[in-house]
C-alpha atoms as a PDB file:
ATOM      1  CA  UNK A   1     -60.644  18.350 -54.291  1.00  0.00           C
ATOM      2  CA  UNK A   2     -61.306  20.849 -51.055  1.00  0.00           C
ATOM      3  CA  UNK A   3     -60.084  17.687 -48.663  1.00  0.00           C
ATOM      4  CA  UNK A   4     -56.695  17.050 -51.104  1.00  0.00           C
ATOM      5  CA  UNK A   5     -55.909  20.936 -50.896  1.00  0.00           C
ATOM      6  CA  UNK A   6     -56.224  21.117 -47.117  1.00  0.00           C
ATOM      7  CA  UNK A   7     -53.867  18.516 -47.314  1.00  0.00           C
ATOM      8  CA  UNK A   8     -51.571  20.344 -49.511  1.00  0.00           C
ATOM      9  CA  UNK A   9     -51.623  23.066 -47.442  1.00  0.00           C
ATOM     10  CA  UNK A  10     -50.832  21.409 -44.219  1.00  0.00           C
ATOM     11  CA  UNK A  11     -47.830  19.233 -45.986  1.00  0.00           C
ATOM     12  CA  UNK A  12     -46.668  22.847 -47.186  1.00  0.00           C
ATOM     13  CA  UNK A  13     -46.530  24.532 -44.076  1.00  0.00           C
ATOM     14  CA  UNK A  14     -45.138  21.345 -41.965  1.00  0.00           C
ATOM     15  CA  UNK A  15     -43.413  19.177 -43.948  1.00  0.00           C
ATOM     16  CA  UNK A  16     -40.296  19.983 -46.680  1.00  0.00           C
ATOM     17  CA  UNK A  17     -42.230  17.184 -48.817  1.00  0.00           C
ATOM     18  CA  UNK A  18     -43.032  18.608 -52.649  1.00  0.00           C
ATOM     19  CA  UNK A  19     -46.630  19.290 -52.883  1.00  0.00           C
ATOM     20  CA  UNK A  20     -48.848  20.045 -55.600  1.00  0.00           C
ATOM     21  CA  UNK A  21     -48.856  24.510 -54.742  1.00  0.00           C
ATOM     22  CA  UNK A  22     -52.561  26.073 -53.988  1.00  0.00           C
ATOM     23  CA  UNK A  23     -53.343  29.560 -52.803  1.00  0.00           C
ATOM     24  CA  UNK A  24     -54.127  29.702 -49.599  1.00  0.00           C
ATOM     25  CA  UNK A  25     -57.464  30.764 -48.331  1.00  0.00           C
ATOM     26  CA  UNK A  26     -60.080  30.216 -46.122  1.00  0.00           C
ATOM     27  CA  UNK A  27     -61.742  27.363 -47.513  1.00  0.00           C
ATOM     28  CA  UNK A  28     -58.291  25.491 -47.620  1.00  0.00           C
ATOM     29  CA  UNK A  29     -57.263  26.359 -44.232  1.00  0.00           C
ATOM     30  CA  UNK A  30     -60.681  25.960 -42.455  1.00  0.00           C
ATOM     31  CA  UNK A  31     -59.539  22.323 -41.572  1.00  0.00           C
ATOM     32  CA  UNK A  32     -56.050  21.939 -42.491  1.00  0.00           C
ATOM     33  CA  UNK A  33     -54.464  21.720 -38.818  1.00  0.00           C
ATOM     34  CA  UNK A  34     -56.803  18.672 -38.654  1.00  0.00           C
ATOM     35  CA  UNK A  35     -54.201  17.060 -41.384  1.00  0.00           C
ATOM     36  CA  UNK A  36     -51.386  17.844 -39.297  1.00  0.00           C
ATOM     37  CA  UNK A  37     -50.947  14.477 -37.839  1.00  0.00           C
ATOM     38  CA  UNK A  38     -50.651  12.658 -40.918  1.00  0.00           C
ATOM     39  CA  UNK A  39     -47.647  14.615 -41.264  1.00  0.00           C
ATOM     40  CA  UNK A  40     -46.853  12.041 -38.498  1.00  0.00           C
ATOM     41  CA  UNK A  41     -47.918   8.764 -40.412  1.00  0.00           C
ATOM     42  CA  UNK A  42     -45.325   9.499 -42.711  1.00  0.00           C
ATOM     43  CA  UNK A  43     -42.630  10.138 -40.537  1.00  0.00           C
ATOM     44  CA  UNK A  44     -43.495   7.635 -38.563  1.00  0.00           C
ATOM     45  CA  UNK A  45     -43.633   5.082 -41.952  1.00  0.00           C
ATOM     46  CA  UNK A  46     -40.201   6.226 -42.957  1.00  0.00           C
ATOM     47  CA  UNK A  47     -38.974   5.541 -39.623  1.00  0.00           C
ATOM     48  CA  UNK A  48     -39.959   2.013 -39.682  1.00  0.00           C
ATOM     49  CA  UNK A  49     -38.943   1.447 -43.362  1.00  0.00           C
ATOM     50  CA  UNK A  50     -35.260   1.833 -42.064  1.00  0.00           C
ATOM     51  CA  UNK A  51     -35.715   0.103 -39.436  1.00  0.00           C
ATOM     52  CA  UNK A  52     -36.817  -2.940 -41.315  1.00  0.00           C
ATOM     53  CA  UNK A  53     -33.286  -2.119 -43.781  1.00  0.00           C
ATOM     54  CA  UNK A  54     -31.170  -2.150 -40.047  1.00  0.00           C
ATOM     55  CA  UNK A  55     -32.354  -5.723 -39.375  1.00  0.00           C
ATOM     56  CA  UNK A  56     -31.821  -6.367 -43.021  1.00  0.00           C
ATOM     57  CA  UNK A  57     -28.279  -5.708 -42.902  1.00  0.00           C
ATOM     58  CA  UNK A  58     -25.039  -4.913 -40.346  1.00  0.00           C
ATOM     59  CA  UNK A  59     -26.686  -1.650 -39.696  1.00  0.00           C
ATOM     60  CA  UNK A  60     -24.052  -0.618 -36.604  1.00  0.00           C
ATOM     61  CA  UNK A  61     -26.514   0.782 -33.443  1.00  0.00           C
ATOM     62  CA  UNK A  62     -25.011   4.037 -33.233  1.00  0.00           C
ATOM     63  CA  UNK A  63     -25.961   4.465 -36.969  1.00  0.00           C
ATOM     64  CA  UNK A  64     -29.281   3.106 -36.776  1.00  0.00           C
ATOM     65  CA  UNK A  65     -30.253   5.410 -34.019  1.00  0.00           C
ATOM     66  CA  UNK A  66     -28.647   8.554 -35.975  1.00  0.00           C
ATOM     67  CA  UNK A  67     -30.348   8.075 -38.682  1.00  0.00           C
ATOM     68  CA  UNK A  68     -33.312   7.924 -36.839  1.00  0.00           C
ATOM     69  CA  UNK A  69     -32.583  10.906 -35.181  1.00  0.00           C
ATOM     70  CA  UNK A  70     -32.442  12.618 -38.765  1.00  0.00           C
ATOM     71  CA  UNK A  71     -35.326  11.217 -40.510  1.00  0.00           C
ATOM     72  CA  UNK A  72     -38.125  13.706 -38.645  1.00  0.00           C
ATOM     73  CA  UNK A  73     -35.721  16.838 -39.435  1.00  0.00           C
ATOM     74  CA  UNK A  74     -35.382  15.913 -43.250  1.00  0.00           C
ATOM     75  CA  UNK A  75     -39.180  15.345 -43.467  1.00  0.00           C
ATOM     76  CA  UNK A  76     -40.213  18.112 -41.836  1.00  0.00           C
ATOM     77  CA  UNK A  77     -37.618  20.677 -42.874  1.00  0.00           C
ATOM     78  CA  UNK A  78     -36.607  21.364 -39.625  1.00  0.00           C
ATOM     79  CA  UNK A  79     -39.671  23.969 -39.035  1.00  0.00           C
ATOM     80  CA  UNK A  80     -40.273  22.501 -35.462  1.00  0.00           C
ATOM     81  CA  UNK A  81     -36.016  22.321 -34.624  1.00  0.00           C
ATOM     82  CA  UNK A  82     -36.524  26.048 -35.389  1.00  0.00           C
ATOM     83  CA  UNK A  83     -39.333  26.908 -32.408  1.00  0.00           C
ATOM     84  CA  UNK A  84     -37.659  24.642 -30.018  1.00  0.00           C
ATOM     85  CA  UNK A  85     -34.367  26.606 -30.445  1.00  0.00           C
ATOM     86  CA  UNK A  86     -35.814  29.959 -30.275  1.00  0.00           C
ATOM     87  CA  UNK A  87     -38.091  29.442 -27.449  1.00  0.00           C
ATOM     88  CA  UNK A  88     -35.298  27.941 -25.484  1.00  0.00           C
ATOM     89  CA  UNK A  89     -33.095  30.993 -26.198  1.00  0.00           C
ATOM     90  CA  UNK A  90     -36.229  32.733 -24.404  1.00  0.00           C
ATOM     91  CA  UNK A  91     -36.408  30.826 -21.260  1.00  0.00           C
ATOM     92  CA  UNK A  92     -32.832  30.966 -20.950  1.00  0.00           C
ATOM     93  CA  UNK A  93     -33.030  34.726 -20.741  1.00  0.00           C
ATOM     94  CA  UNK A  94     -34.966  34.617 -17.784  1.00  0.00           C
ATOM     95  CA  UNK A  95     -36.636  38.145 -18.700  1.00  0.00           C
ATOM     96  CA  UNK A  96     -39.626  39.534 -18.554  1.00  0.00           C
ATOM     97  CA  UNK A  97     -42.712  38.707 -21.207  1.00  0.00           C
ATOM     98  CA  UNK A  98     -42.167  41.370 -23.287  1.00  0.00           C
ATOM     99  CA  UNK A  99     -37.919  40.197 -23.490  1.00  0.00           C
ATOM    100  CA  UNK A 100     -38.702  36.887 -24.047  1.00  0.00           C
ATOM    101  CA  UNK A 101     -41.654  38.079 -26.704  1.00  0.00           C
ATOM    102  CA  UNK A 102     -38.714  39.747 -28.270  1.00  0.00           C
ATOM    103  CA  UNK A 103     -35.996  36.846 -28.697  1.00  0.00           C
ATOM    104  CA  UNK A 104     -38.698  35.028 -30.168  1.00  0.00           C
ATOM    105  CA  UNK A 105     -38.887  37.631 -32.576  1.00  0.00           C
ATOM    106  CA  UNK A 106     -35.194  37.546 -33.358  1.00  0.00           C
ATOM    107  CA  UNK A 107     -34.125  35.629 -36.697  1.00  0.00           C
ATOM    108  CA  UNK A 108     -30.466  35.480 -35.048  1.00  0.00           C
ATOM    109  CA  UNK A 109     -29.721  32.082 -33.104  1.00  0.00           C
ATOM    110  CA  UNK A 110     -28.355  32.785 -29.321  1.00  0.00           C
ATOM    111  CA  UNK A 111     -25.988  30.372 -27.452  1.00  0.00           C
ATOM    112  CA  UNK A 112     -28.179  29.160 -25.317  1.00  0.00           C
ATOM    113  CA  UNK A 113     -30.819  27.554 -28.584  1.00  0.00           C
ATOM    114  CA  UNK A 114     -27.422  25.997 -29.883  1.00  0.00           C
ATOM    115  CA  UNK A 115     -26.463  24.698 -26.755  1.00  0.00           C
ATOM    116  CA  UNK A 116     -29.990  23.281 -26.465  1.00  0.00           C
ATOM    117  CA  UNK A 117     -29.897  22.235 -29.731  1.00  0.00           C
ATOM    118  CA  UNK A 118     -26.994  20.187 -29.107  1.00  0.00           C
ATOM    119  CA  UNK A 119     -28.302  18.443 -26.152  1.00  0.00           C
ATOM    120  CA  UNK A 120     -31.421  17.310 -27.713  1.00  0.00           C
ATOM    121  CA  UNK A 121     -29.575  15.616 -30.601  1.00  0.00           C
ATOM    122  CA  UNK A 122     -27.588  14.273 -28.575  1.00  0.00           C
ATOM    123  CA  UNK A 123     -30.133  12.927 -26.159  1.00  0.00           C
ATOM    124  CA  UNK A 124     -32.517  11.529 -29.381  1.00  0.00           C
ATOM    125  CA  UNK A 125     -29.861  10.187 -31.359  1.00  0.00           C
ATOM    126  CA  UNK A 126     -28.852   8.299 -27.862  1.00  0.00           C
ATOM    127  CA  UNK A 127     -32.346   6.982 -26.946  1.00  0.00           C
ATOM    128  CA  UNK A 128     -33.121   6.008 -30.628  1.00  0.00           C
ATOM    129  CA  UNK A 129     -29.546   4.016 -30.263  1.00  0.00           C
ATOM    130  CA  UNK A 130     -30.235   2.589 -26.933  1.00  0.00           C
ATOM    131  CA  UNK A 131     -34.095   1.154 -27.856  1.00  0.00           C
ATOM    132  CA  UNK A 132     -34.398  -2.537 -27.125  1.00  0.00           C
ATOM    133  CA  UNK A 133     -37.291  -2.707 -29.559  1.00  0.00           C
ATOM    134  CA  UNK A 134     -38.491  -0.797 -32.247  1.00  0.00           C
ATOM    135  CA  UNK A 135     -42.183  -0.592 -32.184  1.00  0.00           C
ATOM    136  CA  UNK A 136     -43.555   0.915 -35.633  1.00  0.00           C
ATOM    137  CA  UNK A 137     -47.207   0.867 -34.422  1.00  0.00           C
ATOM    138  CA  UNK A 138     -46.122   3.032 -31.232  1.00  0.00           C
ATOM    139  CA  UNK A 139     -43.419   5.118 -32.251  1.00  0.00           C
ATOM    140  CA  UNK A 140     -45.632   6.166 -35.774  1.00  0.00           C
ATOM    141  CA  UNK A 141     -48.448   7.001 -33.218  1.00  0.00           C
ATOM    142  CA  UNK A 142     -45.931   9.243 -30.969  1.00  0.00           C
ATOM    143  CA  UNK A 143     -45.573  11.408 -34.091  1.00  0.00           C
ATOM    144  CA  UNK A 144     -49.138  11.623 -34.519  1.00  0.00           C
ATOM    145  CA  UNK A 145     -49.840  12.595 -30.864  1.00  0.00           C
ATOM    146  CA  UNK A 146     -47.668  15.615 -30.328  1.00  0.00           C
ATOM    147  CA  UNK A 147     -48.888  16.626 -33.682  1.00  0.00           C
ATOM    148  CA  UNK A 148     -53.090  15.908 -32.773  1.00  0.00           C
ATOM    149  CA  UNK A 149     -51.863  17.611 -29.371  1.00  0.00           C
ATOM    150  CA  UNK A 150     -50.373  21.153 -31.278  1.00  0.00           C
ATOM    151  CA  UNK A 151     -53.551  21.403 -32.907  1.00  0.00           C
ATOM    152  CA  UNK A 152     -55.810  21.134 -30.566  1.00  0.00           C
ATOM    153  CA  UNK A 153     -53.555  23.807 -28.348  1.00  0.00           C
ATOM    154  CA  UNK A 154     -53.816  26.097 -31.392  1.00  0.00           C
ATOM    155  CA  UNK A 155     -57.245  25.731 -31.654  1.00  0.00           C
ATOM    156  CA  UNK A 156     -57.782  26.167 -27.521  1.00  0.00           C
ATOM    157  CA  UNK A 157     -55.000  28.068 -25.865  1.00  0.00           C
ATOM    158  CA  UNK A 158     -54.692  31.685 -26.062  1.00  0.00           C
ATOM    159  CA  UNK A 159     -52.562  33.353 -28.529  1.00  0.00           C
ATOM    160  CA  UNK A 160     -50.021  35.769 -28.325  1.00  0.00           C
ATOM    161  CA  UNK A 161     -50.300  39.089 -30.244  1.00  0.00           C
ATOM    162  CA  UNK A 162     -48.057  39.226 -33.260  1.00  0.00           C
ATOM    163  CA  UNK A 163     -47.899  34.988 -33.247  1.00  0.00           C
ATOM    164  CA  UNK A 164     -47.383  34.744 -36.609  1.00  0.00           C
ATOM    165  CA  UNK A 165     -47.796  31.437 -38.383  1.00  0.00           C
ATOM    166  CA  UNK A 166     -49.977  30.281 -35.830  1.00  0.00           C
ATOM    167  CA  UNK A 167     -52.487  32.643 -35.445  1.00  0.00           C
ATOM    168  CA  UNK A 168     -53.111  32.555 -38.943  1.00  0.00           C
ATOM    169  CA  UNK A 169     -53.548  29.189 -38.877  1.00  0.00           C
ATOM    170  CA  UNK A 170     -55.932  29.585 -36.067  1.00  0.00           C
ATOM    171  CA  UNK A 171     -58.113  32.092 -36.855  1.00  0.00           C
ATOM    172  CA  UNK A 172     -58.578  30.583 -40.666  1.00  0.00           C
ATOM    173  CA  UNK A 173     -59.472  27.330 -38.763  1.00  0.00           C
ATOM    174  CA  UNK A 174     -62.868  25.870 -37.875  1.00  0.00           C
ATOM    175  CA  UNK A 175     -61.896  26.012 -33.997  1.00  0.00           C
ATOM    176  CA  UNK A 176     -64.666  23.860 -33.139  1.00  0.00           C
ATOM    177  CA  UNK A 177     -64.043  20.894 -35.923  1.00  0.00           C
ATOM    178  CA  UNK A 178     -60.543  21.277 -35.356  1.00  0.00           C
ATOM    179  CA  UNK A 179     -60.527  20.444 -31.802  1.00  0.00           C
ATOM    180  CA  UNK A 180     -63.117  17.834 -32.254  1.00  0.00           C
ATOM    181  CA  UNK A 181     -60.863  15.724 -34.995  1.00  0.00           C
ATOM    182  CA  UNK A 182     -57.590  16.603 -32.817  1.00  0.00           C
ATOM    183  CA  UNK A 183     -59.333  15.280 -29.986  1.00  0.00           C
ATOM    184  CA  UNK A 184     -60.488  11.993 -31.820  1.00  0.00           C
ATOM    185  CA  UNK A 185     -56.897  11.701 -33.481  1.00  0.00           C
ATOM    186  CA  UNK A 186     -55.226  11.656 -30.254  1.00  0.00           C
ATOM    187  CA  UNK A 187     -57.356   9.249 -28.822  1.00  0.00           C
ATOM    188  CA  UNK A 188     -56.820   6.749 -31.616  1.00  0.00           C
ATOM    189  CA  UNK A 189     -53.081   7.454 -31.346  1.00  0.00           C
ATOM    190  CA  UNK A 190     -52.912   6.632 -27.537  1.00  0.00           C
ATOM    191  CA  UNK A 191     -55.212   3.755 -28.350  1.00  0.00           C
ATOM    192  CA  UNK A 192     -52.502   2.546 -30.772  1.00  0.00           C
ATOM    193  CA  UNK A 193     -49.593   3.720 -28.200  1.00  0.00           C
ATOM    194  CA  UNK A 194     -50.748   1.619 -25.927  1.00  0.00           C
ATOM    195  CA  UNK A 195     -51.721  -1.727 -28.554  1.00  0.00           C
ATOM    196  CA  UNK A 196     -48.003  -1.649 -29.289  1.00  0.00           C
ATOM    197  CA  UNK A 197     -46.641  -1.409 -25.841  1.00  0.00           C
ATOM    198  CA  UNK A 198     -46.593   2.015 -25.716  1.00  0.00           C
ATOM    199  CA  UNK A 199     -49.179   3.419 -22.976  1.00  0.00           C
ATOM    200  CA  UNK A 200     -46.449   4.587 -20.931  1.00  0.00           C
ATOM    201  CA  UNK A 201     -45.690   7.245 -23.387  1.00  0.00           C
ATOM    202  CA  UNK A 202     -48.279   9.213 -22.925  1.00  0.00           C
ATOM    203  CA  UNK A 203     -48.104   9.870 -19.916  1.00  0.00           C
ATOM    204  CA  UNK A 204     -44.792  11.573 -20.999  1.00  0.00           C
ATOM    205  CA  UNK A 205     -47.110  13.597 -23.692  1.00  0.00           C
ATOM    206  CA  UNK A 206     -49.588  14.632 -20.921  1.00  0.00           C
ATOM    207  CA  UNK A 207     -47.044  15.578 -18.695  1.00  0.00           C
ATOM    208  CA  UNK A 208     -45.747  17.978 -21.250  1.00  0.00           C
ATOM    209  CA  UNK A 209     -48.506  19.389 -22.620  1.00  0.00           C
ATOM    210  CA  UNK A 210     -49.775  20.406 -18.993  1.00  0.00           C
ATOM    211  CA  UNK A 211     -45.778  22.088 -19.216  1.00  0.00           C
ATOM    212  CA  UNK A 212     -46.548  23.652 -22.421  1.00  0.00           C
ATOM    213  CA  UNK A 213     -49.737  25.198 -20.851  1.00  0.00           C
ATOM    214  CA  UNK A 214     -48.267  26.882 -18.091  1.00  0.00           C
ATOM    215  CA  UNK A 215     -45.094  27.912 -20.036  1.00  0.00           C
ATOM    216  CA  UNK A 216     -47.368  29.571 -23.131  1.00  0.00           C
ATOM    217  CA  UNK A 217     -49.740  31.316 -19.766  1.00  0.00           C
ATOM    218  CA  UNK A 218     -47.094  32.260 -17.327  1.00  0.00           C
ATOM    219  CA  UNK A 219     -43.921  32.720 -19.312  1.00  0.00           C
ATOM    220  CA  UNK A 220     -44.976  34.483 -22.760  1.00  0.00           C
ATOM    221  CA  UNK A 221     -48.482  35.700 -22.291  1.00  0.00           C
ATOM    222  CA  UNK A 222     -49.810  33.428 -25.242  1.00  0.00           C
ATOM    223  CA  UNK A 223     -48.916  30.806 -28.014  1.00  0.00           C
ATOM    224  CA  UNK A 224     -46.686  31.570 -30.758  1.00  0.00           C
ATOM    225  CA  UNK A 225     -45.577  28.902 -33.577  1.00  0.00           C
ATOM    226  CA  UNK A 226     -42.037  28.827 -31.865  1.00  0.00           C
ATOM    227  CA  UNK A 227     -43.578  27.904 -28.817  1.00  0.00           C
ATOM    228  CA  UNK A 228     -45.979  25.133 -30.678  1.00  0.00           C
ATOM    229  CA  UNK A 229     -42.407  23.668 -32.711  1.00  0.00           C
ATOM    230  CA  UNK A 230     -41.097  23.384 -29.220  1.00  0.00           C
ATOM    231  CA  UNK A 231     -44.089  21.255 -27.600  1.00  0.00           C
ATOM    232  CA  UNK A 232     -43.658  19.099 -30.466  1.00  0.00           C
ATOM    233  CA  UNK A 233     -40.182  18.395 -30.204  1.00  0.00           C
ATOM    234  CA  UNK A 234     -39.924  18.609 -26.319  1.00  0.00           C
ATOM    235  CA  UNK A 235     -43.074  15.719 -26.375  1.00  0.00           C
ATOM    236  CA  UNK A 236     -41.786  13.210 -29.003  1.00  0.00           C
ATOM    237  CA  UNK A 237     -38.204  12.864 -27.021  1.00  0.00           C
ATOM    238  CA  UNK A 238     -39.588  12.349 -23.869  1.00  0.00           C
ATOM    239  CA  UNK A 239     -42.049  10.138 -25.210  1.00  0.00           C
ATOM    240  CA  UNK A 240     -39.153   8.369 -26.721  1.00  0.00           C
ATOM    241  CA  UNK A 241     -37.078   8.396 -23.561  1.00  0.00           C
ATOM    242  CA  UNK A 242     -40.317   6.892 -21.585  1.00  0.00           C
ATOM    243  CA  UNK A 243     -40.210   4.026 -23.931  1.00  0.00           C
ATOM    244  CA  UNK A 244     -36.484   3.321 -23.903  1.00  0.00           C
ATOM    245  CA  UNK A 245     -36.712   3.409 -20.055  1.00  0.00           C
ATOM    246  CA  UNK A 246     -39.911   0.985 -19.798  1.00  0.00           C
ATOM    247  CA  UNK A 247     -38.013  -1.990 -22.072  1.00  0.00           C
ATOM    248  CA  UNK A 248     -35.151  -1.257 -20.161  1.00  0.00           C
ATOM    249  CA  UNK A 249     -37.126  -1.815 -16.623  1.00  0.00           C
ATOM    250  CA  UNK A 250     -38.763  -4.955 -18.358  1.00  0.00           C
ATOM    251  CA  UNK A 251     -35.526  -6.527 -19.339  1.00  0.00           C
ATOM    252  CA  UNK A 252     -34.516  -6.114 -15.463  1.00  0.00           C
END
């Protein structure tokens, strides 16, 4: 029962899928970043499912690619789109910490997130589009990855006073366990990555979690669940973009 609640929970706070509601507490959220990847299977699952309906039928490219450009925002309700704008109208201040601790406080959207905003759909709905091949196993591991890679930075990196979501999350969690399974999960994701064509990828993940790092150190003093939605997003299109680009070099 303890392992479907921890479930629950982490499909409550990540996802806008209906789940069963349980009070949270600290035996429910000891371990429930450690479900946050499967959050990933399913998008991931959903993904390929219309995929597999595109080759069915005259599915036009641009269509195909905007759907799956949409997909990940309808499954997870947005909740990562959300960070990534915010933090973005935070960089683009170019303040100090405690400015850029402030915007990220803000509920109000600035120009600079919706002009961000606009550039990422833009660039995922192009690179989803533009893919050669589809590769479920790779693509459904992606997800997983920037998700295995959030919680482990949750459960390692420092956090920022007043960080909300996240600190809750991490100081209800099991640090240790946590990091252990994230570790493990990402491991089998790459492993699966790079099965399916994929090990190219992450590198793209590495590259920005080492980014992520330095931003949460040097720019905002500590991590905040803004700055965790915008790792996510930030990884999976440049993951994405790395495997558009590699079938495109192997095609010549």
């Amino acid at each position: 029962m303890i392992v479907l609640e921890t479930i629950a929970v982490a499909f409550s706070m990540f996802s806008a899928i209906p789940m069963p509601q349980f009070q949270w507490n600290e035996r429910n959220m000891r371990f429930s970043l450690c479900a946050f990847p499967l959050i990933g299977v399913v998008i991931g699952l959903m993904c390929a499912l219309w995929n597999v309906l595109c080759s069915i039928l005259p599915v036009p490219a641009f269509l195909r690619g905007a759907v799956l450009c949409i997909l990940p925002v309808l499954i997870t309700g947005g909740i990562h789109l959300d960070g990534y704008a915010d933090t973005w109208d935070a960089l683009s201040s170019h303040g100090n910490v405690e400015k850029k601790q402030a915007i990220l406080k803000d509920p109000h959207m600035g120009a600079f997130a919706g002009i961000h905003l606009c550039v990422y759909f833009l660039m995922d709905c192009a690179l989803w589009a533009a893919l050669p091949v589809y590769r479920p196993v790779a693509i459904t591991c992606s997800f997983c990855l920037s998700r295995a890679l959030s919680a482990l930075a949750v459960a390692s990196f420092p956090l920022r006073e007043g960080a909300g979501l996240a600190r809750t999350f991490a100081e209800a969690s099991d640090k240790k366990t946590v990091r252990t399974v994230s570790l493990i999960l990402a491991c089998l994701a790459v492993f699966g990555m790079a099965a399916d064509g994929g090990i190219w990828m992450t590198v793209g993940a590495a590259a920005v979690f080492a980014v992520y790092y330095v931003v949460i150190v040097r720019q905002f003093q500590g991590l905040s669940g803004d700055l965790a939605g915008w790792f996510v997003q930030t990884a999976e299109v440049w993951m994405l973009a790395i495997l558009c680009l590699t079938q495109m070099m192997e095609r010549g």
